[in-house]
Protein backbone atom coordinates (compact mmCIF):
# COMPACT_ATOMS: atom_id res chain seq x y z
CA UNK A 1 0.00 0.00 0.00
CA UNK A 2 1.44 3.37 -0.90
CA UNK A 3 1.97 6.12 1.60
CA UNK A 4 1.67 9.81 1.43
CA UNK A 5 1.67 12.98 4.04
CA UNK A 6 -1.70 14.84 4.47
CA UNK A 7 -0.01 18.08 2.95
CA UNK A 8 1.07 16.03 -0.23
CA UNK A 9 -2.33 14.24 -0.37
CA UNK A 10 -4.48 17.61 -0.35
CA UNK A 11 -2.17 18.52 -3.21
CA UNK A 12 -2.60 15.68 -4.79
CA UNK A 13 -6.41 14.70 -4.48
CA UNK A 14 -7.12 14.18 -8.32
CA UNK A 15 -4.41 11.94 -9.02
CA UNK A 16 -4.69 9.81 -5.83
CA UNK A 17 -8.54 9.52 -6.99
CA UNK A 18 -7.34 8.53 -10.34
CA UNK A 19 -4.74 5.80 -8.76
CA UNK A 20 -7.36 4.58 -6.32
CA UNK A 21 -10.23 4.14 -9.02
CA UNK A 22 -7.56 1.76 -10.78
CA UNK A 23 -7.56 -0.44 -7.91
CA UNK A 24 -4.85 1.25 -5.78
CA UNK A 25 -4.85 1.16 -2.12
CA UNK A 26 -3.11 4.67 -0.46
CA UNK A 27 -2.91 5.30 3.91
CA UNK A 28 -2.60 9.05 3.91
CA UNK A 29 -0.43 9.90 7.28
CA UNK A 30 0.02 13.09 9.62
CA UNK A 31 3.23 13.55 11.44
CA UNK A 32 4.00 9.65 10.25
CA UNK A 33 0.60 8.57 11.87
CA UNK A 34 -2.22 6.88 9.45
CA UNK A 35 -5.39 8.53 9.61
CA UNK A 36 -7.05 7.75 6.58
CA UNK A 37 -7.11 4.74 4.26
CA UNK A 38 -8.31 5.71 0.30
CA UNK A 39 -9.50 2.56 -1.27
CA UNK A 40 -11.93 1.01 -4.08
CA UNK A 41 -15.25 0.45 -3.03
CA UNK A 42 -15.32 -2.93 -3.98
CA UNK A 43 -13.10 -3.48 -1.02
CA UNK A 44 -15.26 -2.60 1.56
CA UNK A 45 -18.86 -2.91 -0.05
CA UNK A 46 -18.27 -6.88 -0.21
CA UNK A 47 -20.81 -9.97 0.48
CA UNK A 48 -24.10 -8.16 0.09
CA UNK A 49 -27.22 -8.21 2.83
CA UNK A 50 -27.51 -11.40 3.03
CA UNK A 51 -23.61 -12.08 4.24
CA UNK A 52 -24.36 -9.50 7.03
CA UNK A 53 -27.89 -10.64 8.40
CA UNK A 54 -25.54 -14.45 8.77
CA UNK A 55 -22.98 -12.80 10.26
CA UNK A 56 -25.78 -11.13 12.98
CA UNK A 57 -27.01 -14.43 13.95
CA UNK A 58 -23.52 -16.17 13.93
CA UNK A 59 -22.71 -13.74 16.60
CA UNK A 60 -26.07 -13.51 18.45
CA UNK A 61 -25.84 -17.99 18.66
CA UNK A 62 -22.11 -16.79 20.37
CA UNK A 63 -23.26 -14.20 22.86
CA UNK A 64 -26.09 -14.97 25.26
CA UNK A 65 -27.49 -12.65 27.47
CA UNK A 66 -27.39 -15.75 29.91
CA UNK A 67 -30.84 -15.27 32.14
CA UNK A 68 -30.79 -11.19 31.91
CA UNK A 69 -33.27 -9.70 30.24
CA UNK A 70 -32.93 -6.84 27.28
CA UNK A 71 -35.50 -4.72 29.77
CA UNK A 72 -33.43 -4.72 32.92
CA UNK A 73 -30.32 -3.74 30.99
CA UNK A 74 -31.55 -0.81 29.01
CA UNK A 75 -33.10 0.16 32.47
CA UNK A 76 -30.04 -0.03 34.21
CA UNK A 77 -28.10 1.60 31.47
CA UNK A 78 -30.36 5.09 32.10
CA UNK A 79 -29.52 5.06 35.61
């Protein structure tokens, strides 16, 4: 994945677009931290509805509320 500074990326933007709508992945840093990843769409619009409403119930068959009820919590949480 390429790299490049905030500064260079705001003077930049119409070519990174160009480089990222050809399938190019770019982190854009400040002071040598990542802040921002500019990607394809494909790579984070993937597997559709129907991959996500699984995924909900794979992880609602892993974590049980074990005995408490959804009422009580919510309740307790606006205390």
């Amino acid at each position: 994945m390429e790299t490049i500074g905030a500064h260079e990326a705001r003077n930049q933007f119409s070519s990174l677009l160009e480089r990222v709508h050809r399938g190019a992945r770019v982190a854009i840093t400040k002071r040598g931290v990542t802040v921002a990843v500019l990607q394809p769409p494909d790579h984070i619009l993937t597997g559709g509805t129907e991959s996500v409403i699984a995924e909900l119930r794979t992880f609602r068959r892993r974590h049980r509320l074990n005995g408490l009820q959804i009422r009580d919590l919510i309740e307790e949480g606006r205390r």
